[in-house]
Protein backbone atom coordinates (compact mmCIF):
# COMPACT_ATOMS: atom_id res chain seq x y z
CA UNK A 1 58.67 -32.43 -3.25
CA UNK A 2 58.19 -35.72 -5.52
CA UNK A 3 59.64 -36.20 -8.64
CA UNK A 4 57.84 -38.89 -11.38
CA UNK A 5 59.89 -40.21 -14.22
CA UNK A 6 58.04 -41.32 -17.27
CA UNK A 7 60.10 -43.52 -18.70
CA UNK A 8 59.09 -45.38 -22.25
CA UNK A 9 60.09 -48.84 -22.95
CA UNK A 10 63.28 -49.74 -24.91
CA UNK A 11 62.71 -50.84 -28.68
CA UNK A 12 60.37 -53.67 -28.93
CA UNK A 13 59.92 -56.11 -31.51
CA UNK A 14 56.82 -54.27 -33.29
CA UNK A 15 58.61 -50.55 -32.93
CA UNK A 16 61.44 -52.33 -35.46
CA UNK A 17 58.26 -52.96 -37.67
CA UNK A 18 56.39 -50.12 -37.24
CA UNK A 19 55.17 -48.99 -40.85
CA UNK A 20 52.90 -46.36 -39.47
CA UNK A 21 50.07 -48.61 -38.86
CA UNK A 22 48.98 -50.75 -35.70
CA UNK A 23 48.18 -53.66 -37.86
CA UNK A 24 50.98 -54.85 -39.48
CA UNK A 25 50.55 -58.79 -40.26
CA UNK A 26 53.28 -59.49 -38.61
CA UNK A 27 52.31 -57.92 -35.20
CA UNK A 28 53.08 -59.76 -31.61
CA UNK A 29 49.90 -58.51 -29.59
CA UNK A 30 52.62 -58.68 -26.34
CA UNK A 31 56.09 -58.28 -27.96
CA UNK A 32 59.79 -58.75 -26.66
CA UNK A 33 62.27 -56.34 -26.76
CA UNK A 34 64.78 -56.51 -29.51
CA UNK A 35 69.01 -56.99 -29.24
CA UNK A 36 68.93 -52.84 -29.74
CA UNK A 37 65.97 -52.27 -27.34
CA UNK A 38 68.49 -54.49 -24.55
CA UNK A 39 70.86 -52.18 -25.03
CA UNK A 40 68.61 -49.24 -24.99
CA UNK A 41 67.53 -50.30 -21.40
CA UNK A 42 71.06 -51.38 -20.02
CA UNK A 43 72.40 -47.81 -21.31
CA UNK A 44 69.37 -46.04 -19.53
CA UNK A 45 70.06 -48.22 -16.54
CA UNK A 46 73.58 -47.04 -15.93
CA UNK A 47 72.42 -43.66 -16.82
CA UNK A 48 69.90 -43.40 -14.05
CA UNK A 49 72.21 -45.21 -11.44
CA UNK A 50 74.88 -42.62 -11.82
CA UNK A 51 75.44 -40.69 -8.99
CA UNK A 52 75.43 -37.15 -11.23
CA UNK A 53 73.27 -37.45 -14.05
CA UNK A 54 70.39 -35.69 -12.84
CA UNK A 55 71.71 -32.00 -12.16
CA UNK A 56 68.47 -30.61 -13.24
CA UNK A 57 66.98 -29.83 -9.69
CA UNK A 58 63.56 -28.09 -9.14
CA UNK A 59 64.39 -24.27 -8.39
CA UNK A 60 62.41 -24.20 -5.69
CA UNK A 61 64.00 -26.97 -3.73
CA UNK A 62 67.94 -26.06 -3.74
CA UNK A 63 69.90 -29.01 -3.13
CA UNK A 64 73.17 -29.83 -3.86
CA UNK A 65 72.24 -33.61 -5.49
CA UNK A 66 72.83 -34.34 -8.64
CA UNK A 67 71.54 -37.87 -9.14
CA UNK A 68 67.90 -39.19 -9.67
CA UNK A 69 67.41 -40.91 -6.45
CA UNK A 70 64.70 -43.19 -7.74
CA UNK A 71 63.16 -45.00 -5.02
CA UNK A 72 60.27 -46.99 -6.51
CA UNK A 73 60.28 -48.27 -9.89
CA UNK A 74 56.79 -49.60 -11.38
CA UNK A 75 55.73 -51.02 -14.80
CA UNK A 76 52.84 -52.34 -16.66
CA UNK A 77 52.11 -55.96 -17.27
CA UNK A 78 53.15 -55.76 -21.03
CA UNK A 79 56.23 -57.63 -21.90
CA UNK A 80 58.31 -54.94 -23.03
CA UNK A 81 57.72 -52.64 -20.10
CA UNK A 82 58.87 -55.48 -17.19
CA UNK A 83 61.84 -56.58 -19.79
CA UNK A 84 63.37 -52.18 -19.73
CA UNK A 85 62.19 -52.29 -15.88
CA UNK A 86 64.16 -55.04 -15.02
CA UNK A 87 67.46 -53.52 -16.08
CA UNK A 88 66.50 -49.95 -14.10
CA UNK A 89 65.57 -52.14 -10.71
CA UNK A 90 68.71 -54.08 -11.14
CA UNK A 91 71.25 -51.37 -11.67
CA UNK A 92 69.34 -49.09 -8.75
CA UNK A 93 69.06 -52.14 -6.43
CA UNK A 94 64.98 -51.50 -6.17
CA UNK A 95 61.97 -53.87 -5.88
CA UNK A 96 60.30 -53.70 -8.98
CA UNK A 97 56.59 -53.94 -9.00
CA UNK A 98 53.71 -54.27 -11.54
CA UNK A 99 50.76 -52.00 -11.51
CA UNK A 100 47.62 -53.04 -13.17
CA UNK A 101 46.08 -50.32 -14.93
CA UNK A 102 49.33 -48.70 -16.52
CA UNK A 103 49.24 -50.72 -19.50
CA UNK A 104 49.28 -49.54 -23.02
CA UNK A 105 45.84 -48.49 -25.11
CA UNK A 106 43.51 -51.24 -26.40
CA UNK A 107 45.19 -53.75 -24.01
CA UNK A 108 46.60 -56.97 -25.36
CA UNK A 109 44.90 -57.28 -28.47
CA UNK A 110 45.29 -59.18 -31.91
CA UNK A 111 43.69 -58.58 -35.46
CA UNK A 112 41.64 -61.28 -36.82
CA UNK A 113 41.18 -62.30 -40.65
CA UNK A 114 38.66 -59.86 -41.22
CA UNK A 115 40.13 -56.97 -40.08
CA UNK A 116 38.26 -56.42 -36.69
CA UNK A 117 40.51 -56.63 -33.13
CA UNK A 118 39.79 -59.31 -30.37
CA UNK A 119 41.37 -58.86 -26.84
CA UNK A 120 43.72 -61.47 -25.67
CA UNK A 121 44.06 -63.40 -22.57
CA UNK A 122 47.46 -62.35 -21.51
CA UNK A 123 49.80 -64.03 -19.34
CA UNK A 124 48.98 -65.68 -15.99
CA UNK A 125 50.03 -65.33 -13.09
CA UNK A 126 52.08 -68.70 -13.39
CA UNK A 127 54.03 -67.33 -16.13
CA UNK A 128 54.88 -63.83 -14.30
CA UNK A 129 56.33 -65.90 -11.18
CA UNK A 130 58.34 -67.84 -13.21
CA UNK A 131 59.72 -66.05 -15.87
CA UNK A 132 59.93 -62.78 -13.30
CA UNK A 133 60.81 -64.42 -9.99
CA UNK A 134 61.60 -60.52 -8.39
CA UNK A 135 58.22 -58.75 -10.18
CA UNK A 136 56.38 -57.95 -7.56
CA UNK A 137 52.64 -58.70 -8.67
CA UNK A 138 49.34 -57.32 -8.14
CA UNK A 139 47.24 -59.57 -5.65
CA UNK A 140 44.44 -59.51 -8.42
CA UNK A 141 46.73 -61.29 -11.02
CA UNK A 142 44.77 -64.81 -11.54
CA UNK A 143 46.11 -68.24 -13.57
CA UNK A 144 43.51 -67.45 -16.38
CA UNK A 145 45.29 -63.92 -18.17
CA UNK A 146 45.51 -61.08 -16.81
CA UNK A 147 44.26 -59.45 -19.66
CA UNK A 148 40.95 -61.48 -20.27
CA UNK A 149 38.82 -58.77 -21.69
CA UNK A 150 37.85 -56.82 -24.72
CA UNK A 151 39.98 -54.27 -27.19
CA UNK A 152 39.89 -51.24 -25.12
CA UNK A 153 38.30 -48.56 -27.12
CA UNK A 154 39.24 -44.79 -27.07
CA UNK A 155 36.84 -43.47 -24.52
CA UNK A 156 37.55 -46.27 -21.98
CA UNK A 157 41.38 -45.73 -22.57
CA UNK A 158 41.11 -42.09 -21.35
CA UNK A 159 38.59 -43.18 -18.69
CA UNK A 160 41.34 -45.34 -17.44
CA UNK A 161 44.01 -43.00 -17.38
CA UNK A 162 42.32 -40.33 -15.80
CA UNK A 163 42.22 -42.62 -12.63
CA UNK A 164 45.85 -43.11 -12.92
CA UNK A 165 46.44 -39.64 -13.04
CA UNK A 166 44.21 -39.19 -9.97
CA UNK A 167 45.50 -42.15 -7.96
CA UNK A 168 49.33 -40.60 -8.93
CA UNK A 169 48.37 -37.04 -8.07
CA UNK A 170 46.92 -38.14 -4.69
CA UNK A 171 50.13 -40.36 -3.92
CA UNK A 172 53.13 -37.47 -4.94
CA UNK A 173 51.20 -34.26 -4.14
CA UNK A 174 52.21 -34.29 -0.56
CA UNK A 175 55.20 -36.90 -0.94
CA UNK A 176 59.34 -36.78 -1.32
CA UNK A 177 59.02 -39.75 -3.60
CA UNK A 178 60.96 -39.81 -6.43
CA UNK A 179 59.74 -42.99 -8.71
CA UNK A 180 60.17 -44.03 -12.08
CA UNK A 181 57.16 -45.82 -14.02
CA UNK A 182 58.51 -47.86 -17.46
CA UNK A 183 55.05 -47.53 -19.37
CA UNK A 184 54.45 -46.52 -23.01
CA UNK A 185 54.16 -44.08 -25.81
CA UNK A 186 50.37 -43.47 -25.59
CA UNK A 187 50.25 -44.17 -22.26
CA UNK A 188 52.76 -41.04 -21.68
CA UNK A 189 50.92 -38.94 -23.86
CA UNK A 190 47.64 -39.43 -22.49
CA UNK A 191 49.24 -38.72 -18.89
CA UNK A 192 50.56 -35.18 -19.44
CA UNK A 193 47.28 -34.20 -21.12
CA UNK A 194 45.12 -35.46 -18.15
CA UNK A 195 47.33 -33.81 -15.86
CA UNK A 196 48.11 -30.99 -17.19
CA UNK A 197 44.47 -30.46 -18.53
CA UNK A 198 45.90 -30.35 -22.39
CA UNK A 199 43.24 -31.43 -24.79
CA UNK A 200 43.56 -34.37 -27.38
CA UNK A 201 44.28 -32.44 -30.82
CA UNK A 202 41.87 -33.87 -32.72
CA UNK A 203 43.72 -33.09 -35.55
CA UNK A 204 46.78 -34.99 -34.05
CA UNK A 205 44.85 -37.82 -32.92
CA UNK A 206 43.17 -38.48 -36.94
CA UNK A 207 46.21 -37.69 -38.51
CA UNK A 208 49.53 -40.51 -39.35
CA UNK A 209 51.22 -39.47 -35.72
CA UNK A 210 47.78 -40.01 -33.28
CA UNK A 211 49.42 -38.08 -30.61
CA UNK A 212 49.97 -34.74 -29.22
CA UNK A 213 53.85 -35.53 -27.84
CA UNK A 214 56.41 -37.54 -28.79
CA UNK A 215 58.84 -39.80 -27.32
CA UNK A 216 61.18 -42.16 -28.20
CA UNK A 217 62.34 -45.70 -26.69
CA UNK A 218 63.64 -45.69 -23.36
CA UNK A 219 62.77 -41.44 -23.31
CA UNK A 220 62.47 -40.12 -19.95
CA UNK A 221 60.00 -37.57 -19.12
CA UNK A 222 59.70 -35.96 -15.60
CA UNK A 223 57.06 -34.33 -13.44
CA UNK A 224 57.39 -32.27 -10.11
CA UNK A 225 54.89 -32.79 -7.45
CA UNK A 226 55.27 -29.12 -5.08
CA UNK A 227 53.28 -27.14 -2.66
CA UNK A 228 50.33 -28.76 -4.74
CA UNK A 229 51.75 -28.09 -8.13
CA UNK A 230 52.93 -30.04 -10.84
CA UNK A 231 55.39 -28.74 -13.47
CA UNK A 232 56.71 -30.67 -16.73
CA UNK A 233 60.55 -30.28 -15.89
CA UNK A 234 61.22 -32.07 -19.26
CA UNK A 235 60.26 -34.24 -21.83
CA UNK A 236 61.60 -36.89 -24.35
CA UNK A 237 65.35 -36.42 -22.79
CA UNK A 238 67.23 -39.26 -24.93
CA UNK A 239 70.70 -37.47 -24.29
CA UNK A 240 71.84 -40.88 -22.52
CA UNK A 241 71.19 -42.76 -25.84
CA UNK A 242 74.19 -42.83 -28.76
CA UNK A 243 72.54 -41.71 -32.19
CA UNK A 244 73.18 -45.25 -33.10
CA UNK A 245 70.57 -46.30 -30.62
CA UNK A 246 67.73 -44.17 -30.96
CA UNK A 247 64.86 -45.21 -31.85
CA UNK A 248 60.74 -44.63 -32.35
């Protein structure tokens, strides 16, 4: 059996903004995390390092462990996602290493004076080494961005994510992996609809929320991989946050 944790990324500088729209003026098209979203991921660190936080053990594998066990931890190429990973790699003594095509929808993006969206270079490769000497990188991450390309638009978003539910199904479904991936809100949602075959809402996706779950910074959400099923254990657990630290 495999287990996946979905793990959002701790509170970043345009979640503290957030007014309901993606296009608030003061936007950062790859933002930091902010002084609560540090202590989001050091809290979420410790939690999944402890030796008997995770009692919540697939009924049909009886074990007496009650800790995660992570033994990969991934992340996207976004700012926010390698800052949270960081702190989970560290406090689990794991290699932490970047996927390419877990990234968040539309890319790295900015809005231009007249309203429209332009896709952004990105950071190099250059940049990753040195600012994240122990990221392990993707061998197609070049000096120019790796970004480079346009807004990514709806329909190539869920394109793109159902290969990553493919390429994750055909890695855990005959695997006793347990990993963790540090990716993002619309990334997670997307992920249990593909794999669990849930349609976008339509509804949902025109309305103020545009999503059919929910899940808050540094939430972890996990998936079962047995005897070529996949179940939703849980979703959105935040019970290793204080109230004073949760956060959208």
């Amino acid at each position: 059996m495999a287990r996946l944790y979905l793990i959002r990324h701790a509170q970043s500088a345009n979640n503290e903004i957030w007014d309901g729209s993606d296009f608030h003026p003061q936007r950062d098209p790859d933002p930091e995390i902010t002084a609560t979203g540090h202590r989001q991921a050091e809290t979420l660190a410790q939690h999944l390092a402890h030796p008997q936080a995770e009692p919540r053990q697939h009924p049909f594998q009886p074990t007496d462990a009650s800790h995660y066990g992570l033994n990969h931890v991934y992340c996207s190429l976004m700012t926010r996602s390698i800052l949270t990973a960081e702190y989970i790699a560290g406090a689990c003594d794991l290699e932490l290493e970047a996927l390419p095509d877990i990234f968040e929808k539309h890319g790295i993006y900015d809005v231009v004076e007249d309203g429209s969206v332009q896709g952004l270079s990105g950071p190099g490769r250059g940049y990753f080494e040195q600012r994240f000497p122990r990221l392990r990188l993707p061998a197609e991450i070049n000096p120019d961005g790796w970004w480079s390309r346009p807004f990514e638009e709806e329909a190539a978003f869920v394109e793109r994510m159902r290969q990553v539910v493919a390429r994750t199904r055909q890695q855990l479904e005959n695997s006793d992996e347990c990993i963790a991936m540090v990716v993002h809100g619309d990334f997670i949602d997307q992920f249990v609809n593909e794999l669990m075959g849930v349609d976008r809402h339509q509804h949902n996706y025109d309305n103020h929320w545009v999503a059919n779950w929910a899940f808050h910074n540094t939430s972890i959400s996990r998936i079962d991989f047995v005897d070529g099923s996949h179940n939703v254990v849980y979703m959105n657990r935040i019970d290793h946050l204080p109230n004073d630290l949760v956060t959208w």
